[in-house]
C-alpha atoms as a PDB file:
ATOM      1  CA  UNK A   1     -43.370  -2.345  -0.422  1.00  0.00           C
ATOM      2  CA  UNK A   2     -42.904  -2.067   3.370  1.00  0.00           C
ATOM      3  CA  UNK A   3     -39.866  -0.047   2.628  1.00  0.00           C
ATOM      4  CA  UNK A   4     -37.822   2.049  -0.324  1.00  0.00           C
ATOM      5  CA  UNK A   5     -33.714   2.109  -0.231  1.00  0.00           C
ATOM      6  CA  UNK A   6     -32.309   4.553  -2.408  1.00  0.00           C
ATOM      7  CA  UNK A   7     -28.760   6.551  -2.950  1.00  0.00           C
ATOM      8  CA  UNK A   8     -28.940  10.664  -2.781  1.00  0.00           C
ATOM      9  CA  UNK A   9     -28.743  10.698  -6.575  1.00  0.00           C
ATOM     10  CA  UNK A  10     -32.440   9.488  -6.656  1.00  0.00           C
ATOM     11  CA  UNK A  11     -33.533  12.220  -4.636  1.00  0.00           C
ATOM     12  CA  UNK A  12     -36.424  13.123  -6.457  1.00  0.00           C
ATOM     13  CA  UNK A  13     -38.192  10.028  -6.854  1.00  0.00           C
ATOM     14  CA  UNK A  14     -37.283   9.081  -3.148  1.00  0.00           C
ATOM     15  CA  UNK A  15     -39.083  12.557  -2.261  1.00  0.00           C
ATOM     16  CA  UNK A  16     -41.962  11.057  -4.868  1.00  0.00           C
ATOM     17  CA  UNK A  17     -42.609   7.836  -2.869  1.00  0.00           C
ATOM     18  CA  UNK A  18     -42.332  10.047   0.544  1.00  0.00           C
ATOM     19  CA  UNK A  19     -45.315  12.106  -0.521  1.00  0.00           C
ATOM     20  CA  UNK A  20     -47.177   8.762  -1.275  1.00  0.00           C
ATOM     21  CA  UNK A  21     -46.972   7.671   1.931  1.00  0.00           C
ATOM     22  CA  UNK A  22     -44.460   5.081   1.807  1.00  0.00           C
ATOM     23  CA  UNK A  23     -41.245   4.158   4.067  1.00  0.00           C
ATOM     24  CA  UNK A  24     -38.282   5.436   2.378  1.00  0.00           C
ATOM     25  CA  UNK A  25     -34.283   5.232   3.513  1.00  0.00           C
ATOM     26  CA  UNK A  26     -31.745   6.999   1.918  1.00  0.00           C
ATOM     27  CA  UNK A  27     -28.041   5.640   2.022  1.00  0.00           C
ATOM     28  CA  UNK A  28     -24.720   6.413   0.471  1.00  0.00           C
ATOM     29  CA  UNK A  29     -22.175   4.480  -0.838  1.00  0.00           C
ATOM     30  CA  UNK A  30     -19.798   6.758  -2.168  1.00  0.00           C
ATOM     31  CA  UNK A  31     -17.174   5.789   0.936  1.00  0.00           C
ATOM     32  CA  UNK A  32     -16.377   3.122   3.047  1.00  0.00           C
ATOM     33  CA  UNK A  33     -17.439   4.788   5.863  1.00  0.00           C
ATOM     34  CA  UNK A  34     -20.613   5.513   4.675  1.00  0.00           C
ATOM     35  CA  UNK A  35     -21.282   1.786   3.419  1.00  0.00           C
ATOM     36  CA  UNK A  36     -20.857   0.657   7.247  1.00  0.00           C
ATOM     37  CA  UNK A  37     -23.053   3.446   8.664  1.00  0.00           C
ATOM     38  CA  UNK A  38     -25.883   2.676   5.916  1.00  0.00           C
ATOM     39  CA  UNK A  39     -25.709  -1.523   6.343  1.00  0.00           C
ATOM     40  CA  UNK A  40     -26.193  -0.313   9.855  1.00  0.00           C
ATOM     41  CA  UNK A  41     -29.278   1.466   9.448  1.00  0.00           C
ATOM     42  CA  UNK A  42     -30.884  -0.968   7.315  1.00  0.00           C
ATOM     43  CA  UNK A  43     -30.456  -3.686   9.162  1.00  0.00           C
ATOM     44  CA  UNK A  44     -31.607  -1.739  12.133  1.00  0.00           C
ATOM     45  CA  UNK A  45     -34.881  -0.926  10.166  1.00  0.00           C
ATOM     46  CA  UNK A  46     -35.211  -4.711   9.313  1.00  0.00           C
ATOM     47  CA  UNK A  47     -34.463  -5.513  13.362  1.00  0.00           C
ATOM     48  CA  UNK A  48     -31.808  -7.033  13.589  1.00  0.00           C
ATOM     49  CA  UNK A  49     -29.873  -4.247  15.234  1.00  0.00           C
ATOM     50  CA  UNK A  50     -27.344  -6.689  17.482  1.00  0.00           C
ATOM     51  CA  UNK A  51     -25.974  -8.686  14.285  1.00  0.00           C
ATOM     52  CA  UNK A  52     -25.274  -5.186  12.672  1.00  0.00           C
ATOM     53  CA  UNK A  53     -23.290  -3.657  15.544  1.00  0.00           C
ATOM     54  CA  UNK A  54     -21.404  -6.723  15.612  1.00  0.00           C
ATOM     55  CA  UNK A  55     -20.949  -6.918  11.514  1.00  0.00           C
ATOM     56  CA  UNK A  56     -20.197  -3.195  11.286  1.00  0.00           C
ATOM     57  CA  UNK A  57     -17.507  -3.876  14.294  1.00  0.00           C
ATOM     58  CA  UNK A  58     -15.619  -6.580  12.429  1.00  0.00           C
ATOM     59  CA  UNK A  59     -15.889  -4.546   9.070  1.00  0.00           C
ATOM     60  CA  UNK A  60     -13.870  -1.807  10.643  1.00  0.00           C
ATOM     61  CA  UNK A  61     -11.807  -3.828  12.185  1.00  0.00           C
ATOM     62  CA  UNK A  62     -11.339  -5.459   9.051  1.00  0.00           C
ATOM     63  CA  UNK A  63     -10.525  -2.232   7.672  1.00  0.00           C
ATOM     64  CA  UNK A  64      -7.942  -0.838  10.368  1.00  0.00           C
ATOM     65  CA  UNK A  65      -6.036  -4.032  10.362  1.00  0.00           C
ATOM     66  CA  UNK A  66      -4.940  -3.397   6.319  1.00  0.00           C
ATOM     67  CA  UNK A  67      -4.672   0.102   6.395  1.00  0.00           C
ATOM     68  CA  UNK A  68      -2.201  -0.685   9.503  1.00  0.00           C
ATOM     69  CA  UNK A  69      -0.356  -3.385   7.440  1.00  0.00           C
ATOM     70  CA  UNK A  70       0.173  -1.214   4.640  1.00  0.00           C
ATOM     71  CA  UNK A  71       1.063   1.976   6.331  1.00  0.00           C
ATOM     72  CA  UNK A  72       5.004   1.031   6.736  1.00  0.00           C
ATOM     73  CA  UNK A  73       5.051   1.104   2.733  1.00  0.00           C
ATOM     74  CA  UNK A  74       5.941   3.682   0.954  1.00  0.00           C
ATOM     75  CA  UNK A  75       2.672   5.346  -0.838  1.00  0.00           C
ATOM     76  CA  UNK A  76       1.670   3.687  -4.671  1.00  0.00           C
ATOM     77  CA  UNK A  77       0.685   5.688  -7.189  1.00  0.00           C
ATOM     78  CA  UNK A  78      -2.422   3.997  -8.258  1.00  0.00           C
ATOM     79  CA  UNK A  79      -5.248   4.340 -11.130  1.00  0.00           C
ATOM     80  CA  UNK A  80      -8.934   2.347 -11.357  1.00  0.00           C
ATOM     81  CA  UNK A  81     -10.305   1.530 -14.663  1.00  0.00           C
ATOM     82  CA  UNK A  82     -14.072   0.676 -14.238  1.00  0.00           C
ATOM     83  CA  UNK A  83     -15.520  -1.281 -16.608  1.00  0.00           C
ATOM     84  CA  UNK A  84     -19.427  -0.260 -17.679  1.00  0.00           C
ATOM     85  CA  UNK A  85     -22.008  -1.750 -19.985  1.00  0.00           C
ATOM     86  CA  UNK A  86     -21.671  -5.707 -20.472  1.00  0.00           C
ATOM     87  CA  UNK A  87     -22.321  -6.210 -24.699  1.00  0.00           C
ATOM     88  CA  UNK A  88     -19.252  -5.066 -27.136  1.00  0.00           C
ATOM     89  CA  UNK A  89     -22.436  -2.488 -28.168  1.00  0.00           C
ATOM     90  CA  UNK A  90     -22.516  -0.784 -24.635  1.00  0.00           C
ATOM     91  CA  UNK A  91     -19.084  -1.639 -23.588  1.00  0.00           C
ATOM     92  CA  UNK A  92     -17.391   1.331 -22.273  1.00  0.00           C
ATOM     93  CA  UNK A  93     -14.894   2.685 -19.317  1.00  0.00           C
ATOM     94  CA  UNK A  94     -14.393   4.954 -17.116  1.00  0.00           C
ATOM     95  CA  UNK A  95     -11.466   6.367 -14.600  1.00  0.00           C
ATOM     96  CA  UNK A  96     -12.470   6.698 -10.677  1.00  0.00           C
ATOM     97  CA  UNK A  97     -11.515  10.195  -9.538  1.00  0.00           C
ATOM     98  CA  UNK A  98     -11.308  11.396  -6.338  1.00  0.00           C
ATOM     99  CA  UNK A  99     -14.815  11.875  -5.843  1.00  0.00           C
ATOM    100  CA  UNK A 100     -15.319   7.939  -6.352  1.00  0.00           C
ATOM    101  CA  UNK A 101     -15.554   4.685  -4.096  1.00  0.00           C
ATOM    102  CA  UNK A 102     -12.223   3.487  -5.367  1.00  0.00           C
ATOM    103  CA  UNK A 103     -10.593   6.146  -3.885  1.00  0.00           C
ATOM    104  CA  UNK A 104     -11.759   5.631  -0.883  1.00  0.00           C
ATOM    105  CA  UNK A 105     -10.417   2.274  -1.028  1.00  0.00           C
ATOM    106  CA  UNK A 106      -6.806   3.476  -2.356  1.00  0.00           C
ATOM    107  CA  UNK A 107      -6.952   5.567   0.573  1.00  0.00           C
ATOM    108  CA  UNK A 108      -6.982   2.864   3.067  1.00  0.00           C
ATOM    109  CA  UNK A 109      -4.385   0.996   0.806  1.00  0.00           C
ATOM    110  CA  UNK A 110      -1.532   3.683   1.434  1.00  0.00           C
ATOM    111  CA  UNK A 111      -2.098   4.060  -2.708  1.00  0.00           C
ATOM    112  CA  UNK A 112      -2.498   7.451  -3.674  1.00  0.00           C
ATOM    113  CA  UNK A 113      -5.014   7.946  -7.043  1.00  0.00           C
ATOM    114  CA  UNK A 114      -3.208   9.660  -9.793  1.00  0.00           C
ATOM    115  CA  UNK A 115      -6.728  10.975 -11.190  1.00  0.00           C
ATOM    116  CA  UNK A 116      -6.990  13.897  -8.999  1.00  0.00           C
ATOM    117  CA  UNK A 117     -10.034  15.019 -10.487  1.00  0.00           C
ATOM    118  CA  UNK A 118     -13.464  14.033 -10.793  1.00  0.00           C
ATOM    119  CA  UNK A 119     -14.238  10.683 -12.358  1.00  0.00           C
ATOM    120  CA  UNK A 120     -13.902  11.057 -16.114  1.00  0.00           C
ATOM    121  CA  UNK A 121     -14.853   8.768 -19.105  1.00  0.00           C
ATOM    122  CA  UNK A 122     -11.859   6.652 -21.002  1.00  0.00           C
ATOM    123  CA  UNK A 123     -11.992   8.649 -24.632  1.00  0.00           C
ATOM    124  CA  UNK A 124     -11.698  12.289 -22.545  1.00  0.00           C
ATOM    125  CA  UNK A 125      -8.403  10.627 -20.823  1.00  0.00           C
ATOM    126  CA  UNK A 126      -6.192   8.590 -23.578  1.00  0.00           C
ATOM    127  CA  UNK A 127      -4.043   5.987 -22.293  1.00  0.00           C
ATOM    128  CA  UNK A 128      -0.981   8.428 -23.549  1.00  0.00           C
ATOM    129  CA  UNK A 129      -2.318  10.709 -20.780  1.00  0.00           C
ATOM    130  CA  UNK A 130      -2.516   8.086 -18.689  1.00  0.00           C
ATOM    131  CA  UNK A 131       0.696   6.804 -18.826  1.00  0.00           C
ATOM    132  CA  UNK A 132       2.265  10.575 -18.336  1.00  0.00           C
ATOM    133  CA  UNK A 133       0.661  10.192 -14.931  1.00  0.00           C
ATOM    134  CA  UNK A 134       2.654   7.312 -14.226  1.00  0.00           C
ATOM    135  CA  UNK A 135       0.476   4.838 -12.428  1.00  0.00           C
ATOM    136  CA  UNK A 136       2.538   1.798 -10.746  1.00  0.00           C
ATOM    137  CA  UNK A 137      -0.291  -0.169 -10.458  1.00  0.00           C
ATOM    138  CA  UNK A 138      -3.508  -0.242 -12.516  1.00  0.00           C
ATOM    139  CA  UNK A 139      -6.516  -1.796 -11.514  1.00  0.00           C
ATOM    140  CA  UNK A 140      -8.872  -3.092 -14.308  1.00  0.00           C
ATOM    141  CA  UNK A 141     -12.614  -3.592 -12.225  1.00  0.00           C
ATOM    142  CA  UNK A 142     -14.401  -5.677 -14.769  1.00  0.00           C
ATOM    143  CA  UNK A 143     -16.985  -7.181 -12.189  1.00  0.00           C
ATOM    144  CA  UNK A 144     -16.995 -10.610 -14.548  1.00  0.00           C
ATOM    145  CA  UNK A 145     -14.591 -12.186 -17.454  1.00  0.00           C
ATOM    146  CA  UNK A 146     -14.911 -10.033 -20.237  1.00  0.00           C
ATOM    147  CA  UNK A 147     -12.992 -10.046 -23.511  1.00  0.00           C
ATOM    148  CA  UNK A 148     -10.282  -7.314 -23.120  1.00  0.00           C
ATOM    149  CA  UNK A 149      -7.927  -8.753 -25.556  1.00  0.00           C
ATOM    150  CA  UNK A 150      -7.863  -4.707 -26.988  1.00  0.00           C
ATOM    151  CA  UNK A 151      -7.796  -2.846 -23.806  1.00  0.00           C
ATOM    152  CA  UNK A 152      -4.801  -5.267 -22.771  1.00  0.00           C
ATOM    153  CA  UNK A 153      -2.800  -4.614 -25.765  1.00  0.00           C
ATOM    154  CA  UNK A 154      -3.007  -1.211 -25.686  1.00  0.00           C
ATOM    155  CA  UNK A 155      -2.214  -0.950 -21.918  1.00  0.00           C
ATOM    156  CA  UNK A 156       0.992  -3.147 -22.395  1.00  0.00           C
ATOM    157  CA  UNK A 157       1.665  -0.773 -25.250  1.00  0.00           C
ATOM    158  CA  UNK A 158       1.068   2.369 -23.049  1.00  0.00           C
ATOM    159  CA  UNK A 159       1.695   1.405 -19.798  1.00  0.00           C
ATOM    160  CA  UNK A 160       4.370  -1.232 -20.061  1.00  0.00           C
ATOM    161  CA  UNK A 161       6.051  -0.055 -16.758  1.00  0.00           C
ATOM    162  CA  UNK A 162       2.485  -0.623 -14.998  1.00  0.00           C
ATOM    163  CA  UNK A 163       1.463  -3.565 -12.780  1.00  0.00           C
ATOM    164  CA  UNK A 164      -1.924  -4.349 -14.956  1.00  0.00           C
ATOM    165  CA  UNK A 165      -4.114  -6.276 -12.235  1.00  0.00           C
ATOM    166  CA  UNK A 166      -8.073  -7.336 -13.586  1.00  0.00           C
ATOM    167  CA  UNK A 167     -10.465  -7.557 -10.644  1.00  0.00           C
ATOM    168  CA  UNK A 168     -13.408  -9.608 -12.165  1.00  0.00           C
ATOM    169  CA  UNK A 169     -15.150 -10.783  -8.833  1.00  0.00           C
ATOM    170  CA  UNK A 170     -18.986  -9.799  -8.874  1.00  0.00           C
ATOM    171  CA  UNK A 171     -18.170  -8.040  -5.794  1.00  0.00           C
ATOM    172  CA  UNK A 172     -15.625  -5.303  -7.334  1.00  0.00           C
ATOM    173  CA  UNK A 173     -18.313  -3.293  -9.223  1.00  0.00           C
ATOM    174  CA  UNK A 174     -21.101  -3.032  -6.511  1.00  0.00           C
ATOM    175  CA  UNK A 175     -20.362  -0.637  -3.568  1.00  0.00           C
ATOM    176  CA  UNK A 176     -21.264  -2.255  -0.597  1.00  0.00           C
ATOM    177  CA  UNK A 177     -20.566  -4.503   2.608  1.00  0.00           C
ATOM    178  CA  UNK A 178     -18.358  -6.751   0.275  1.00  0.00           C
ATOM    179  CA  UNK A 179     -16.023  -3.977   0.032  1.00  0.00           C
ATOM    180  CA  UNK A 180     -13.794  -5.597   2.312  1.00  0.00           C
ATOM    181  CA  UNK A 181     -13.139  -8.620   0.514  1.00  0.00           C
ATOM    182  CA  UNK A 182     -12.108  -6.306  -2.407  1.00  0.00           C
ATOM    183  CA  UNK A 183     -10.109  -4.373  -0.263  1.00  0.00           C
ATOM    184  CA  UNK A 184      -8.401  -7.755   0.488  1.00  0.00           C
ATOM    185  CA  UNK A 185      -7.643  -8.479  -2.886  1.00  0.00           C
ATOM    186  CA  UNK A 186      -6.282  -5.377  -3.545  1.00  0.00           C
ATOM    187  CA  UNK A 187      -4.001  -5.463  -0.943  1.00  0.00           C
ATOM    188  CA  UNK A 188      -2.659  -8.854  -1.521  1.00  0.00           C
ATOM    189  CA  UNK A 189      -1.828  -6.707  -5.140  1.00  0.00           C
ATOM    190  CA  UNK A 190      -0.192  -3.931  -3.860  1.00  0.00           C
ATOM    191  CA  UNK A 191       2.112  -6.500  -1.291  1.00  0.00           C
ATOM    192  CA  UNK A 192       3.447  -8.422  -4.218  1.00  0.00           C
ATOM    193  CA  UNK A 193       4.100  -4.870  -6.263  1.00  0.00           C
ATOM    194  CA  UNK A 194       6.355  -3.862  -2.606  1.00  0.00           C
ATOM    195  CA  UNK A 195       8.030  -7.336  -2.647  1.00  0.00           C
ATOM    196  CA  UNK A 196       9.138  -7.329  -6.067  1.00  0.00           C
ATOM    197  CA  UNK A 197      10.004  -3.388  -5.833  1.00  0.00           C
ATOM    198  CA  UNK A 198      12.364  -4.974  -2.814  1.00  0.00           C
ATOM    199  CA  UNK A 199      13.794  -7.888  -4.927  1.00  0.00           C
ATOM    200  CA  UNK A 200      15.101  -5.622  -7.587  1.00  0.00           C
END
């Protein structure tokens, strides 16, 4: 291969294919800010350094213009289900803590995370404990239609105060330039949760 993309948690084997001789990048996708700085760099590597600037330009813009729309609100306490594994075998979930690429997201969004800590596996968090934190708004990331027919049941049961909102577009599991079309879903969410909040 002319060239060897990795994240920093494939450090080793990046350092492996270094000592071979072969072109290696490593990027991080952990934050929107670093998604934009590493699109830049690869497409920079693959010259085409002009479209990039101008790409990474409109995706901040794209950015700043939501996190200016939503700034007037008041802030929602949000939480991120992540859905991993795709058979009923492997089928598992996970919260996003602060450490994770949804919160960077819910940061833009005026939505604070109410999983302060690190990102944490479903069965060491019950939904009771969940719903103690008092999420307004709960985002289920599937990444496709699944069957959640459980999960759903036992959020209405647990959260029934909650605004339950599945996000099953292929883009809202991979961190990466598309994160601003996710961001725009999310905040087309959060506006409806403000103008109902108003209506009541």
């Amino acid at each position: 291969p002319d060239l060897i993309i990795g994240l920093p948690e494939l450090g080793q084997s990046i350092e492996k294919y270094k000592q071979m001789g072969l072109r290696t990048l490593t990027i991080g996708n952990s934050r929107v800010d670093e998604i934009i700085v590493s699109f830049e760099k690869i497409c920079n590597l693959c010259g085409c350094q002009g479209r990039a600037t101008e790409l990474a330009a409109d995706l901040l813009r794209r950015t700043e213009q939501i996190r200016f729309s939503l700034a007037k609100h008041s802030t929602v306490r949000a939480a991120v289900l992540v859905l991993s594994g795709i058979g009923p075998e492997t089928k598992e979930f996970y919260l996003s803590g602060s450490d994770g690429y949804y919160s960077s997201l819910l940061e833009i969004l005026n939505a604070s995370n109410v999983i302060s800590s690190k990102t944490i596996s479903l069965p060491m968090l019950s939904l009771e404990s969940l719903s103690a934190l008092q999420p307004q708004i709960v985002f289920v990331v599937e990444g496709e239609k699944s069957d959640l027919n459980d999960l759903n049941n036992k959020l209405r049961i647990y959260l029934p105060k909650s605004k339950i909102e599945h996000l099953i577009q292929d883009y809202a599991s991979v961190p990466g330039p598309r994160f601003i079309n996710l961001l725009e879903d999310m905040k087309k969410i959060i506006e409806e949760f403000h103008a109902a909040a108003q209506s009541r």
